[in-house]
Protein backbone atom coordinates (compact mmCIF):
# COMPACT_ATOMS: atom_id res chain seq x y z
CA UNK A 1 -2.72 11.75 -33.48
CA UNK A 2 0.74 11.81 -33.89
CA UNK A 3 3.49 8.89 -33.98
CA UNK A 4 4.88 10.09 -30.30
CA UNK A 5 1.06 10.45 -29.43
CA UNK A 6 0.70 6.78 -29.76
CA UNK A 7 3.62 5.87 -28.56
CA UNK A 8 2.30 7.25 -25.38
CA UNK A 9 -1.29 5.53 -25.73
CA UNK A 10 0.06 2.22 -26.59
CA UNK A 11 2.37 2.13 -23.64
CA UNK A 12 0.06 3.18 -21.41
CA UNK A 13 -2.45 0.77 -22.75
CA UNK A 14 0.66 -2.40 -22.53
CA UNK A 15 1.54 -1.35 -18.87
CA UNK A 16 -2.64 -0.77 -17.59
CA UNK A 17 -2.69 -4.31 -18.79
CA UNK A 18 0.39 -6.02 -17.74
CA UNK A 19 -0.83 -4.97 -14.21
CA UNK A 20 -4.56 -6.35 -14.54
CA UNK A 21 -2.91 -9.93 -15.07
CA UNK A 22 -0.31 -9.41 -12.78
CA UNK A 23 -2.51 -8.29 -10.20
CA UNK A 24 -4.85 -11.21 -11.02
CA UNK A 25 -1.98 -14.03 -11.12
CA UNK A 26 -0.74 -13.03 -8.05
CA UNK A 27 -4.64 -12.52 -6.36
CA UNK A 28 -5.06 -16.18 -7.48
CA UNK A 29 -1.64 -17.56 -6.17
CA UNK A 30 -2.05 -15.99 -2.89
CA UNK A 31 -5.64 -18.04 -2.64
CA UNK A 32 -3.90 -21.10 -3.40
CA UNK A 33 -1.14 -20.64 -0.67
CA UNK A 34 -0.80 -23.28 1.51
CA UNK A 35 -0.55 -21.64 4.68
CA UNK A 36 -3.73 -20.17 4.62
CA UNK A 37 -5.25 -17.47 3.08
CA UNK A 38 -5.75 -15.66 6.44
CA UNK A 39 -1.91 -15.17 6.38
CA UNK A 40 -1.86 -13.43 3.45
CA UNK A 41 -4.03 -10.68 3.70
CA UNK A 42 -1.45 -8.22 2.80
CA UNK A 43 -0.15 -9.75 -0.90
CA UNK A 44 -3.57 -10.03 -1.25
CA UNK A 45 -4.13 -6.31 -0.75
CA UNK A 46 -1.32 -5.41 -2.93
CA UNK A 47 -3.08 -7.36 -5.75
CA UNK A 48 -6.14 -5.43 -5.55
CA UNK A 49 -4.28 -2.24 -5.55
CA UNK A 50 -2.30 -3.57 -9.20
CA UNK A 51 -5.56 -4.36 -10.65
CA UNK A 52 -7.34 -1.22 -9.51
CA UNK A 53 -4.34 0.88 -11.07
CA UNK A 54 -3.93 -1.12 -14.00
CA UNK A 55 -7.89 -0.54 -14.74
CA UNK A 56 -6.77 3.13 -14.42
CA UNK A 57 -4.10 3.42 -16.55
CA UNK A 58 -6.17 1.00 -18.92
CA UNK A 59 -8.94 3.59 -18.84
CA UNK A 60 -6.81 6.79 -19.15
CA UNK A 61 -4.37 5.32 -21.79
CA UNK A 62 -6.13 7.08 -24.40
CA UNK A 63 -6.39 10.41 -22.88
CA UNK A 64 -2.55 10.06 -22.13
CA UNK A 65 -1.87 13.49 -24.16
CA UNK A 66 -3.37 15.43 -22.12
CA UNK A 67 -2.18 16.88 -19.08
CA UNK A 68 -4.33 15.70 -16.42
CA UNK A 69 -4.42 12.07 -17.78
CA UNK A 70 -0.42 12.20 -17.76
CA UNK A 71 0.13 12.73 -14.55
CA UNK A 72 -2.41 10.18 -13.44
CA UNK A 73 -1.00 7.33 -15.53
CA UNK A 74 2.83 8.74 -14.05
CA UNK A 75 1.20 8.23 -10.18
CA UNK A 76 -0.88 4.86 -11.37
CA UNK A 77 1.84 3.55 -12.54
CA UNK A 78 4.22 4.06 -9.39
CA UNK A 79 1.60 3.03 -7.07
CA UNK A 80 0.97 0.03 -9.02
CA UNK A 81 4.63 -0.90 -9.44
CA UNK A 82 6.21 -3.66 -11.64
CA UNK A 83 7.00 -4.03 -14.91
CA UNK A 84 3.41 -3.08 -15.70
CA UNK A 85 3.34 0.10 -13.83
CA UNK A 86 7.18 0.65 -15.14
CA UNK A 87 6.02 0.60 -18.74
CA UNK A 88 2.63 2.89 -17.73
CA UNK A 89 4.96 5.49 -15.98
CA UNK A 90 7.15 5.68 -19.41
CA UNK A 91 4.12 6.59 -21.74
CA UNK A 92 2.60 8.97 -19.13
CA UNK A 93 6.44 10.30 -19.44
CA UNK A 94 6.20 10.69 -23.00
CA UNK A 95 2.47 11.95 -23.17
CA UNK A 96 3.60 14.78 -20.30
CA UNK A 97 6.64 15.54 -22.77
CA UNK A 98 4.28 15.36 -25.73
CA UNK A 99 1.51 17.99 -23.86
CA UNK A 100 4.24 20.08 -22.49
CA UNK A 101 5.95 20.56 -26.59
CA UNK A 102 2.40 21.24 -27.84
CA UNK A 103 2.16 24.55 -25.08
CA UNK A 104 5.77 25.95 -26.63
């Protein structure tokens, strides 16, 4: 594995789990919320969807040289917003510019 190689893993490992706690903070705030957690439904929603893309990007993080995995961790990582999903869409970035250097 090369040094850009990992550079792509470990980023796409930092961002998958910056968005699992995220998502989990904010799951737990919005059950705390004093208006009522009927309210909320939608910030709620939106947590789930961070945690189920930063268990993606977790997952695919080490795959993120390849092509297929690249791309997914690129559309995780957009879906899943933040500074999580920010980071995960930079090493997808680099492990699509790693795969695509390898072909040439």
């Amino acid at each position: 594995m090369s040094e850009i190689s990992r550079i792509a893993y470990l980023l796409a490992l930092i961002g998958g789990i910056l968005m699992v706690v995220f998502g989990l903070l904010s799951l737990i705030g919005s059950s705390f919320d004093p208006v009522g957690p009927f309210l909320r439904f939608g910030f709620a929603y939106y947590s789930i969807v961070t945690i189920i893309c930063g268990v993606i990007a977790i997952i695919g993080a080490k795959s993120a040289t390849t092509l297929v995995w690249a791309i997914v961790i690129i559309i995780v990582g957009i879906i899943g917003g933040g500074i999580g999903g920010l980071i995960a869409v930079i090493g997808g970035i680099i492990g699509l510019i790693v795969v695509l250097s390898k072909k040439t």
